[in-house]
N, C-alpha and C. Protein backbone atom coordinates (compact mmCIF):
# COMPACT_ATOMS: atom_id res chain seq x y z
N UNK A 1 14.51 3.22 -6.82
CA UNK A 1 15.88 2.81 -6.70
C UNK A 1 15.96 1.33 -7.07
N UNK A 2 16.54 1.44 -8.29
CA UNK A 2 16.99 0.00 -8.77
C UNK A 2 18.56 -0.45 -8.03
N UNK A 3 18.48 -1.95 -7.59
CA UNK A 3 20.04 -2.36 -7.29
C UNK A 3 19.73 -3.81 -7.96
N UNK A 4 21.08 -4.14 -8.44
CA UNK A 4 21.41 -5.80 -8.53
C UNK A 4 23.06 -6.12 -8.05
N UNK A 5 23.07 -7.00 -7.65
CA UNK A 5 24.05 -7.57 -6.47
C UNK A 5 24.16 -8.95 -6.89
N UNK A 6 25.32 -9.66 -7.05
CA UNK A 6 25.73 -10.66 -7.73
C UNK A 6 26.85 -11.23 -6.77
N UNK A 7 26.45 -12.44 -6.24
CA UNK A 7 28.10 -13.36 -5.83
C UNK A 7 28.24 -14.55 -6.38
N UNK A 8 29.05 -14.98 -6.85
CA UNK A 8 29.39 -16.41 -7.50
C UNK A 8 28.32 -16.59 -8.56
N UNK A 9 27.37 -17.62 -8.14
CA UNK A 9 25.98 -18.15 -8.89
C UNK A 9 24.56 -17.89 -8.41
N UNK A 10 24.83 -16.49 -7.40
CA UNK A 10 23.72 -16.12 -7.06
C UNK A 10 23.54 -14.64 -7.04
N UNK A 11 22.10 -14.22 -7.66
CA UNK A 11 22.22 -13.24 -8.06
C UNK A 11 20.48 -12.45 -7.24
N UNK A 12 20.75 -11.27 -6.95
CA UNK A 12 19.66 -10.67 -6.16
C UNK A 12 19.39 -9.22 -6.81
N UNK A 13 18.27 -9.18 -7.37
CA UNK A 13 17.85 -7.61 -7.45
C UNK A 13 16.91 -7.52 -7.11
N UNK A 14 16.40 -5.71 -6.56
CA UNK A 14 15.43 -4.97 -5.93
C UNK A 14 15.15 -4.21 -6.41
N UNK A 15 14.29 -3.14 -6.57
CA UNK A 15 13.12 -2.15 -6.76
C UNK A 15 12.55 -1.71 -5.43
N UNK A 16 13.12 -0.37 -4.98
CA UNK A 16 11.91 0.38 -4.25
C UNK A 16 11.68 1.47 -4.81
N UNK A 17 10.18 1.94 -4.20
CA UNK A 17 9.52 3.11 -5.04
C UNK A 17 9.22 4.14 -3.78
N UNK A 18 9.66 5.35 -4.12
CA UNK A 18 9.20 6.24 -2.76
C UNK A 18 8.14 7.31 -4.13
N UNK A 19 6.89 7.49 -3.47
CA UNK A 19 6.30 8.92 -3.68
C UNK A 19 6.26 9.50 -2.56
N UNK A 20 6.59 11.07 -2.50
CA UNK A 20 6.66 11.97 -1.74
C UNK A 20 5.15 13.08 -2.34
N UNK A 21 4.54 13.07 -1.53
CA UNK A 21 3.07 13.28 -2.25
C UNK A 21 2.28 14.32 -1.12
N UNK A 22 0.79 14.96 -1.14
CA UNK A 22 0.27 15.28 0.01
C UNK A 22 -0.46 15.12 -0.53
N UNK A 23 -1.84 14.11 0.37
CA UNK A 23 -3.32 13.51 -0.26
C UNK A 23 -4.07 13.27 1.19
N UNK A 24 -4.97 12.81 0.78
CA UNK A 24 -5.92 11.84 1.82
C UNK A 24 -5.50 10.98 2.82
N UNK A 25 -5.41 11.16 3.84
CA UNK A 25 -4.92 10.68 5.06
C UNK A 25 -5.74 9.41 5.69
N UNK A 26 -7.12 9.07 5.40
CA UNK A 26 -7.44 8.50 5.65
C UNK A 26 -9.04 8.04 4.95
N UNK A 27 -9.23 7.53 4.08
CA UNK A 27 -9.97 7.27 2.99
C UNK A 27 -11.38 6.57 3.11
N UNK A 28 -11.30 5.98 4.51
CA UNK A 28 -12.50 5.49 5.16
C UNK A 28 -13.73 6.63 6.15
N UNK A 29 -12.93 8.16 5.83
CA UNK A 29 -13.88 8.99 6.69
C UNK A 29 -14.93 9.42 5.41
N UNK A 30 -16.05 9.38 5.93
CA UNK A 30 -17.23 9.71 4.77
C UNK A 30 -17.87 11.01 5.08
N UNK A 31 -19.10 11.52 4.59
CA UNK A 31 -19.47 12.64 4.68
C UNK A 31 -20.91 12.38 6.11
N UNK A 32 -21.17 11.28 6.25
CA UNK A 32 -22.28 11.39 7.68
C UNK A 32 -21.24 10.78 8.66
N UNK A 33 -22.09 11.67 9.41
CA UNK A 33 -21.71 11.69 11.01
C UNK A 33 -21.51 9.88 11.47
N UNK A 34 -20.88 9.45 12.63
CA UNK A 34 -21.02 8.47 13.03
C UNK A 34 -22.23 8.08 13.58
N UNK A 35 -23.03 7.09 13.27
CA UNK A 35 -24.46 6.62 13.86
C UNK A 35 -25.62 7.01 13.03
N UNK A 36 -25.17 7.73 11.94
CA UNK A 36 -26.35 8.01 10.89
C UNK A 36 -26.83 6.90 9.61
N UNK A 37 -25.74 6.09 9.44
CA UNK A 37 -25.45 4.75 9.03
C UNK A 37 -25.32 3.87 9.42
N UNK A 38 -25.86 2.63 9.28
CA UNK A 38 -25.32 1.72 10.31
C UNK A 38 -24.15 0.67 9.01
N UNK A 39 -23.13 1.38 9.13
CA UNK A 39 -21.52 0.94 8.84
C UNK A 39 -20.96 1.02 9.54
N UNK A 40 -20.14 -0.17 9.00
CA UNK A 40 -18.62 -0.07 10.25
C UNK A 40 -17.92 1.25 9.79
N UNK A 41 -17.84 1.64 10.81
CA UNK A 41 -17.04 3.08 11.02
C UNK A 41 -15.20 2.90 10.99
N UNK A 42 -14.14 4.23 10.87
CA UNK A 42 -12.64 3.61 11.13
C UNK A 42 -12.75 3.92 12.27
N UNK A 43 -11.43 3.21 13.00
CA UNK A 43 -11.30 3.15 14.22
C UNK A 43 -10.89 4.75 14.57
N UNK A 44 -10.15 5.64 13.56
CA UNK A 44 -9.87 6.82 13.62
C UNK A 44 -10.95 7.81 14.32
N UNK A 45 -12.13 7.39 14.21
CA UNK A 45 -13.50 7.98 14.51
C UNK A 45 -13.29 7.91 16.31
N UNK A 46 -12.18 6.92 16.90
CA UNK A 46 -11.98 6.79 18.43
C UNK A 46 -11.98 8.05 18.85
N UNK A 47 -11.14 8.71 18.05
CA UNK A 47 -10.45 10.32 18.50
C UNK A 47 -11.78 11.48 18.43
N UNK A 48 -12.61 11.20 19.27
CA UNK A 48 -13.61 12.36 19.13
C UNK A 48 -14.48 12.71 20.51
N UNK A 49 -14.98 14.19 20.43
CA UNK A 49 -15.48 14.69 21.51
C UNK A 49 -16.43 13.55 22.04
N UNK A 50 -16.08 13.35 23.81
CA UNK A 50 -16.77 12.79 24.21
C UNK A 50 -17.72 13.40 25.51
N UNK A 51 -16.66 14.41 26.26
CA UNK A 51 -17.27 15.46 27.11
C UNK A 51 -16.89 16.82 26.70
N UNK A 52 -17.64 17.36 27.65
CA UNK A 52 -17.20 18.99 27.23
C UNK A 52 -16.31 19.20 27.50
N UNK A 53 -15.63 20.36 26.56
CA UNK A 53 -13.97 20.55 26.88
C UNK A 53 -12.54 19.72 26.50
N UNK A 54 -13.49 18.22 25.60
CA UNK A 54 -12.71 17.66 24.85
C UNK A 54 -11.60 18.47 23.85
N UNK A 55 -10.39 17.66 23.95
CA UNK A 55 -9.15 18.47 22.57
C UNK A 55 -9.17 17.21 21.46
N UNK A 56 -10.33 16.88 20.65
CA UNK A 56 -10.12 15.67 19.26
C UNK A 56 -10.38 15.87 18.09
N UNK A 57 -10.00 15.36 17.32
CA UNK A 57 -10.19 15.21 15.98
C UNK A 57 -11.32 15.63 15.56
N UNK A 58 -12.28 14.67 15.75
CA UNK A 58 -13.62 14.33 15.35
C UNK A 58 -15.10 15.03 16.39
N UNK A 59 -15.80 15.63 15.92
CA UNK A 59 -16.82 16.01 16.79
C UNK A 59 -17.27 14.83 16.80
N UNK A 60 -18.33 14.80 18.23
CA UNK A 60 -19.38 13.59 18.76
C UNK A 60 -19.67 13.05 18.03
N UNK A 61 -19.91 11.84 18.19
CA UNK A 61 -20.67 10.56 17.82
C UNK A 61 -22.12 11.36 17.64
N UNK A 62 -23.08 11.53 16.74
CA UNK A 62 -24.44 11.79 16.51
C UNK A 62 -25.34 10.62 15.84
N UNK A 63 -26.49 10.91 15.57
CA UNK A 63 -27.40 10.33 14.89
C UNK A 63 -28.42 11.71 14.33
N UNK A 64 -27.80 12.96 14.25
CA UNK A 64 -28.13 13.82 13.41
C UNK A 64 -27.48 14.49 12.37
N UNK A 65 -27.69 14.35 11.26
CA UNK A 65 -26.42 14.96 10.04
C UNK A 65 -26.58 16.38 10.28
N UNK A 66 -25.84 16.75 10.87
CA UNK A 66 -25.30 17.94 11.33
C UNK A 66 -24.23 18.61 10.78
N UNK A 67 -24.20 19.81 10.26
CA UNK A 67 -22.85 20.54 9.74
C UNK A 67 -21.58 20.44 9.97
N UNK A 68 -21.45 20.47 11.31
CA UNK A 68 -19.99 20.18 11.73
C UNK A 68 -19.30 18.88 11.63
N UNK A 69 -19.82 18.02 11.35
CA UNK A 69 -19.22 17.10 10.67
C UNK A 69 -18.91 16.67 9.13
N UNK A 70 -20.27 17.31 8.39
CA UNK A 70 -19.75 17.22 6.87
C UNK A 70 -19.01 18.50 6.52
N UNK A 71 -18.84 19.54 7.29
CA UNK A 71 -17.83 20.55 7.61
C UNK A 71 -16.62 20.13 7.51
N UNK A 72 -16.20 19.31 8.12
CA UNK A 72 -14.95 18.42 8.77
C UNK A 72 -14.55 17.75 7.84
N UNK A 73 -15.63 16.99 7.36
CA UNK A 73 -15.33 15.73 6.38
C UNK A 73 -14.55 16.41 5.21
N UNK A 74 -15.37 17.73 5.02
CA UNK A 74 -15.02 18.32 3.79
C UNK A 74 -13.48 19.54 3.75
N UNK A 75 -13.19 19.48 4.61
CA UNK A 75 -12.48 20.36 4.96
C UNK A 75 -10.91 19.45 4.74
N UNK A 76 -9.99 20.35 4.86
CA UNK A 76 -8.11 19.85 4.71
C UNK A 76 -7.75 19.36 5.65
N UNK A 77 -8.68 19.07 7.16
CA UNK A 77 -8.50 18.64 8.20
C UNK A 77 -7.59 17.08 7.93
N UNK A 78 -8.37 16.50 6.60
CA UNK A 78 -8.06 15.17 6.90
C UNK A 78 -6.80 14.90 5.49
N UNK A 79 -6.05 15.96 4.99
CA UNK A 79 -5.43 15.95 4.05
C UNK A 79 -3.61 16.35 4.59
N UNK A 80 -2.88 15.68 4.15
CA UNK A 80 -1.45 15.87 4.58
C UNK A 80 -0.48 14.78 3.93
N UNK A 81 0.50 15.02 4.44
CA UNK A 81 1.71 13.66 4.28
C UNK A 81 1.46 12.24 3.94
N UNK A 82 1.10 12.36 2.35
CA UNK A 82 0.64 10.56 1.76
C UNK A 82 1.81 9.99 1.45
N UNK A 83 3.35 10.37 1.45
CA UNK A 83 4.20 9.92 1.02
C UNK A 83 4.17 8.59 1.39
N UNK A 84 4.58 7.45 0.56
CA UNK A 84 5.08 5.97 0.79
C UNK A 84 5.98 5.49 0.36
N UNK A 85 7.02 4.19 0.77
CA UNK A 85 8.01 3.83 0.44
C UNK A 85 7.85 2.26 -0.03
N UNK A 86 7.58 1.69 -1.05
CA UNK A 86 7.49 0.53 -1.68
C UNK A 86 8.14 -0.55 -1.76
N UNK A 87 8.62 -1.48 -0.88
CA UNK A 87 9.57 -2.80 -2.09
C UNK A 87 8.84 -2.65 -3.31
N UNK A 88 8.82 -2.89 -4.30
CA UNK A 88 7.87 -3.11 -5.66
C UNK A 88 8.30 -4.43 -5.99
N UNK A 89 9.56 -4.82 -6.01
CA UNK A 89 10.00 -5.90 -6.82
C UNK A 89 11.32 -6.49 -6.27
N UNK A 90 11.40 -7.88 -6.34
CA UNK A 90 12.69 -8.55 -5.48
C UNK A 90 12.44 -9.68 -6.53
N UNK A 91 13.48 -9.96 -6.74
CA UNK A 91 14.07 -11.31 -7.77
C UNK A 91 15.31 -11.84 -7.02
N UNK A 92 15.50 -13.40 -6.80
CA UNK A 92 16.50 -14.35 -6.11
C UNK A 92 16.99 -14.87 -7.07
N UNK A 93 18.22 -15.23 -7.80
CA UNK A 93 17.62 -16.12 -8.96
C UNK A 93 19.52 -17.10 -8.30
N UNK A 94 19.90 -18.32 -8.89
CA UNK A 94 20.80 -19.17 -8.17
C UNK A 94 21.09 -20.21 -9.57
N UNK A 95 22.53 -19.93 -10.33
CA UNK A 95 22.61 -21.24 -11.54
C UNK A 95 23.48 -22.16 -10.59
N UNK A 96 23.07 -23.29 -11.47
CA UNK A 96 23.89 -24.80 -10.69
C UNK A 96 25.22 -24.38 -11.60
N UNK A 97 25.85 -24.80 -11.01
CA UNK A 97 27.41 -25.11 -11.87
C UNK A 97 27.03 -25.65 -13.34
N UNK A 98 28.20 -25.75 -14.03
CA UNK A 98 28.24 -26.01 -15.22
C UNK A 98 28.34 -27.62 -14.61
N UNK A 99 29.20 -28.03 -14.27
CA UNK A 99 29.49 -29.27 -14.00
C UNK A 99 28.50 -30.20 -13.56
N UNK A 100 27.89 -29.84 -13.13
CA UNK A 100 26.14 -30.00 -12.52
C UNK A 100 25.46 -30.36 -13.71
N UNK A 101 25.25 -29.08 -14.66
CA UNK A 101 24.52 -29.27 -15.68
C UNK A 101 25.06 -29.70 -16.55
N UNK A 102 26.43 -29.95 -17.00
CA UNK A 102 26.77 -30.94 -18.12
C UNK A 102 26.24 -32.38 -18.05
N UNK A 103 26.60 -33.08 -16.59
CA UNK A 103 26.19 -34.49 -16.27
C UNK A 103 24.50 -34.23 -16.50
N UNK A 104 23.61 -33.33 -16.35
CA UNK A 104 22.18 -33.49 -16.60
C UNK A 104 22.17 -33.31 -18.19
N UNK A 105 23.26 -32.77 -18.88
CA UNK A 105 22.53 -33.03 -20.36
C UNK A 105 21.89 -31.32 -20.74
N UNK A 106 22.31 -30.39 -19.79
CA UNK A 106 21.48 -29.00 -19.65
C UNK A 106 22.40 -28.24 -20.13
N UNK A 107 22.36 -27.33 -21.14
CA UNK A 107 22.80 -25.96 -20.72
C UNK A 107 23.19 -25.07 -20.10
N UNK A 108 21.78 -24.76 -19.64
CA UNK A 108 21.63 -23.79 -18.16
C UNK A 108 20.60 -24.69 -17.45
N UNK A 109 20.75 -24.35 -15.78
CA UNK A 109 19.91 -24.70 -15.17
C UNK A 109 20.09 -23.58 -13.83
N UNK A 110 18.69 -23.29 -13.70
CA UNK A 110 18.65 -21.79 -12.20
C UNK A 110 17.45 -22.32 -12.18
N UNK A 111 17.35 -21.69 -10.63
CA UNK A 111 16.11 -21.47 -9.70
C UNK A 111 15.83 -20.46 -9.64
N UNK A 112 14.94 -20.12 -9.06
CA UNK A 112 14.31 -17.95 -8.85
C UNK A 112 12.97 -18.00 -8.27
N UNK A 113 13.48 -17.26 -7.16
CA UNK A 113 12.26 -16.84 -6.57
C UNK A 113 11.82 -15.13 -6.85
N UNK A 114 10.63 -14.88 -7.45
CA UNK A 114 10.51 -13.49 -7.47
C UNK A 114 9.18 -12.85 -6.82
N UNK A 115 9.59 -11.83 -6.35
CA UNK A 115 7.90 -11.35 -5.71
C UNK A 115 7.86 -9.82 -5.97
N UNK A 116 6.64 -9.57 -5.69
CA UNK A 116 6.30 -7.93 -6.36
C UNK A 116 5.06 -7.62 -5.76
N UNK A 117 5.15 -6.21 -5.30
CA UNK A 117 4.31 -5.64 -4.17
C UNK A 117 4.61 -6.22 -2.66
N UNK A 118 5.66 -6.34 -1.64
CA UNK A 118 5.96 -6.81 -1.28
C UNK A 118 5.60 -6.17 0.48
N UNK A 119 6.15 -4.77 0.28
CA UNK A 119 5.58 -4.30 1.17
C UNK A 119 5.53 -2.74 1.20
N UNK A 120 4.99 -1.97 1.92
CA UNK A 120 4.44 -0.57 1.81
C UNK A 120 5.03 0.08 3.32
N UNK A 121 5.80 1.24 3.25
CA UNK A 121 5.95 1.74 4.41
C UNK A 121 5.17 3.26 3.95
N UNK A 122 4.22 3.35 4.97
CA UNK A 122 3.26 4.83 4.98
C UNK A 122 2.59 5.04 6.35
N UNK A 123 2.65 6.52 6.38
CA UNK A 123 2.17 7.20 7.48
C UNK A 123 0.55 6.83 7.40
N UNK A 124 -0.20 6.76 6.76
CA UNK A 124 -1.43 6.50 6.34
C UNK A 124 -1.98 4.72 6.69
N UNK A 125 -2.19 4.71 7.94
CA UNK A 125 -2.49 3.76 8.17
C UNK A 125 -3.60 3.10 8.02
N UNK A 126 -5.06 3.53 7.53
CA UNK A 126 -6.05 3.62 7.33
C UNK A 126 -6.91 3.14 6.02
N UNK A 127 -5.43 3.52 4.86
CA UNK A 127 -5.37 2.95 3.46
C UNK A 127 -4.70 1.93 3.00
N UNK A 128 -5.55 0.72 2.19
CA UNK A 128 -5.00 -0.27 2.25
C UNK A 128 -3.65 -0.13 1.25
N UNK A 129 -3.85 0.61 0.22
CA UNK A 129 -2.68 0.77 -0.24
C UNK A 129 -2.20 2.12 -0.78
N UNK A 130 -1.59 3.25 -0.53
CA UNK A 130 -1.77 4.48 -0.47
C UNK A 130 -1.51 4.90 -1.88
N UNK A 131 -1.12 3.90 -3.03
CA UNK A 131 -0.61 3.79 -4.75
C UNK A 131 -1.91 3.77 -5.27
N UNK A 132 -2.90 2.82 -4.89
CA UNK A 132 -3.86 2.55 -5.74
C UNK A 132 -5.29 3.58 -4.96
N UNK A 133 -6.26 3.39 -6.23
CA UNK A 133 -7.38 4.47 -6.35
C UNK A 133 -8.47 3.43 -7.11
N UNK A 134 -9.29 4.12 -7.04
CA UNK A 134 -10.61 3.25 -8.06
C UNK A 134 -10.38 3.95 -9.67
N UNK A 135 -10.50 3.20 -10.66
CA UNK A 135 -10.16 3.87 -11.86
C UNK A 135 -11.35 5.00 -12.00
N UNK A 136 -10.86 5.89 -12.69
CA UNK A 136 -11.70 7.02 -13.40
C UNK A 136 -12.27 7.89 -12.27
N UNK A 137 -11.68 8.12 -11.51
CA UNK A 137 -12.17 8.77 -10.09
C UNK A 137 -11.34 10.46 -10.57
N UNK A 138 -11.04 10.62 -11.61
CA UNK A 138 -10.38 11.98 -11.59
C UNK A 138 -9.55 12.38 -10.54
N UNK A 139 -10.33 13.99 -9.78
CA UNK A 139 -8.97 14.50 -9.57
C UNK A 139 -8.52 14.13 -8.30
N UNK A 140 -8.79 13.20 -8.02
CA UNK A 140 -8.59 12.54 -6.52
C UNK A 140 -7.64 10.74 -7.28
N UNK A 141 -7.24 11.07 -8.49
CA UNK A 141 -6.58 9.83 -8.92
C UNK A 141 -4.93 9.95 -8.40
N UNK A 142 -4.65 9.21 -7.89
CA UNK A 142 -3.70 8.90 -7.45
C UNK A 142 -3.18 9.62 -6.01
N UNK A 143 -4.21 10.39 -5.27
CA UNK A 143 -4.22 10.69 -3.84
C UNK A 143 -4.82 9.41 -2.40
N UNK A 144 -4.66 8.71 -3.21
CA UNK A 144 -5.66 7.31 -2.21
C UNK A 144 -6.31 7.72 -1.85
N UNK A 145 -7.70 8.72 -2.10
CA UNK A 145 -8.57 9.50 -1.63
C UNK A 145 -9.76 8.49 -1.74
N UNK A 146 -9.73 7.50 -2.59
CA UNK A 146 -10.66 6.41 -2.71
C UNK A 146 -10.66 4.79 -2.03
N UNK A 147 -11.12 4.29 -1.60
CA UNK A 147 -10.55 3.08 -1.22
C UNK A 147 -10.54 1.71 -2.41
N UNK A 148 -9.85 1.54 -2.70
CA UNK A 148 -9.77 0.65 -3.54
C UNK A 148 -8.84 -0.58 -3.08
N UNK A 149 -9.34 -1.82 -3.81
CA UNK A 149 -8.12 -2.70 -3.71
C UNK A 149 -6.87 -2.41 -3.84
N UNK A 150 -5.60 -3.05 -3.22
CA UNK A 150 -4.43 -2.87 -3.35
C UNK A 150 -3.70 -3.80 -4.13
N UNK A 151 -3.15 -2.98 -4.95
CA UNK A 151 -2.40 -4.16 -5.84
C UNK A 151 -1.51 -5.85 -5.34
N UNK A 152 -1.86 -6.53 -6.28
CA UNK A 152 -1.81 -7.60 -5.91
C UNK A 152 -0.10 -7.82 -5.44
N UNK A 153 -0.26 -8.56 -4.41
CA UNK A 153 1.08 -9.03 -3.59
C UNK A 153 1.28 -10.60 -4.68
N UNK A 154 2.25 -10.64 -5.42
CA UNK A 154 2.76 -12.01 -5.82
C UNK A 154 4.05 -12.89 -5.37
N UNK A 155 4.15 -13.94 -5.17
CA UNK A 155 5.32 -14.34 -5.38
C UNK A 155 5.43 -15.66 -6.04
N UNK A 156 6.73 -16.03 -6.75
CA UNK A 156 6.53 -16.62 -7.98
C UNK A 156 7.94 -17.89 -7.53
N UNK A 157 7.82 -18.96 -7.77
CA UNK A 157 8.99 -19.59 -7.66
C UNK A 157 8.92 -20.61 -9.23
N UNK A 158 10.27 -20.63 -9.59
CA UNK A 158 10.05 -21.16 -10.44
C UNK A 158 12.02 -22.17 -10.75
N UNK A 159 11.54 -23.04 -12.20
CA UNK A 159 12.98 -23.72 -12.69
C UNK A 159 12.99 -23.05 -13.78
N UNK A 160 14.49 -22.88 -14.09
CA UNK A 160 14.28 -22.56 -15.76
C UNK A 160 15.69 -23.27 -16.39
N UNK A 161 15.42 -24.32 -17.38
CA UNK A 161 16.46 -25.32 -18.04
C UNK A 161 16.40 -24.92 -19.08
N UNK A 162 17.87 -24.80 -20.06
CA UNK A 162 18.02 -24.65 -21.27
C UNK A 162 18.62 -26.07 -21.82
N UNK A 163 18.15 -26.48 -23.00
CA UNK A 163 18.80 -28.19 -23.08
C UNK A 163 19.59 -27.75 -24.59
């Protein structure tokens, strides 16, 4: 959803991006058990049998690679609702009067602030950015099934004079 919105000498447009998607829910669960590695684990790993008769997510904490967990890992357990909702892009931009810029000898004269990647609303709390993937990862491209960097957050301020 593109908008631009204009009053007097100031002018504002936006960009948000929704994908409505079903992927990887959480991109930091791997195929060994907790304690078979010594990695930092996700905190998601909290949710798991601790006594008998437990109702969680995750079977026990082990230090044996055991089935029921690369069972798990591998399974749709951890696959659902990746949809996200994006700012992508916001531009401020503000001209001085003419009268302003005649006495400077200018043309035009504006300010603008612009930024891009701004912020991410997703159920997927786990992924740093639920858009991006590691390149060439196939069929898991564009499910955030990978952890990858998240595209870069910018913001830009700038002058721009015409003489």
């Amino acid at each position: 959803m593109n908008n631009s919105i204009s009053y007097k000498s100031l002018s504002l447009d936006f960009m948000f991006q929704y994908n409505h998607r079903y992927g990887i829910l959480n991109s930091t669960l791997g195929f060994n058990p907790p304690g078979i590695n010594y990695t930092n684990q996700s905190t998601a790993l909290l949710d798991r049998w601790t006594a008998v008769g437990d109702n969680a997510l995750f079977p026990a904490a082990s230090v044996v690679n055991d089935a029921s967990y690369s069972n798990l890992a591998s399974s749709d357990v951890n696959w659902g609702d990746a949809s996200f909702l994006k700012l992508k892009t916001v531009s401020l931009n503000y001209n001085f009067p003419k009268a302003l810029t005649s006495k400077l000898k200018l043309s035009n004269l504006s300010v603008y602030i612009q930024g891009q990647n701004l912020y991410t609303w997703a159920k997927q709390k786990y992924t740093y950015d639920p858009e991006s993937t590691v390149p060439g990862t196939g069929p898991g491209l564009g499910t955030g099934q990978y952890i990858a960097a998240p595209q870069l957050r910018t913001i830009v301020f700038g002058l721009n004079c015409s003489f």
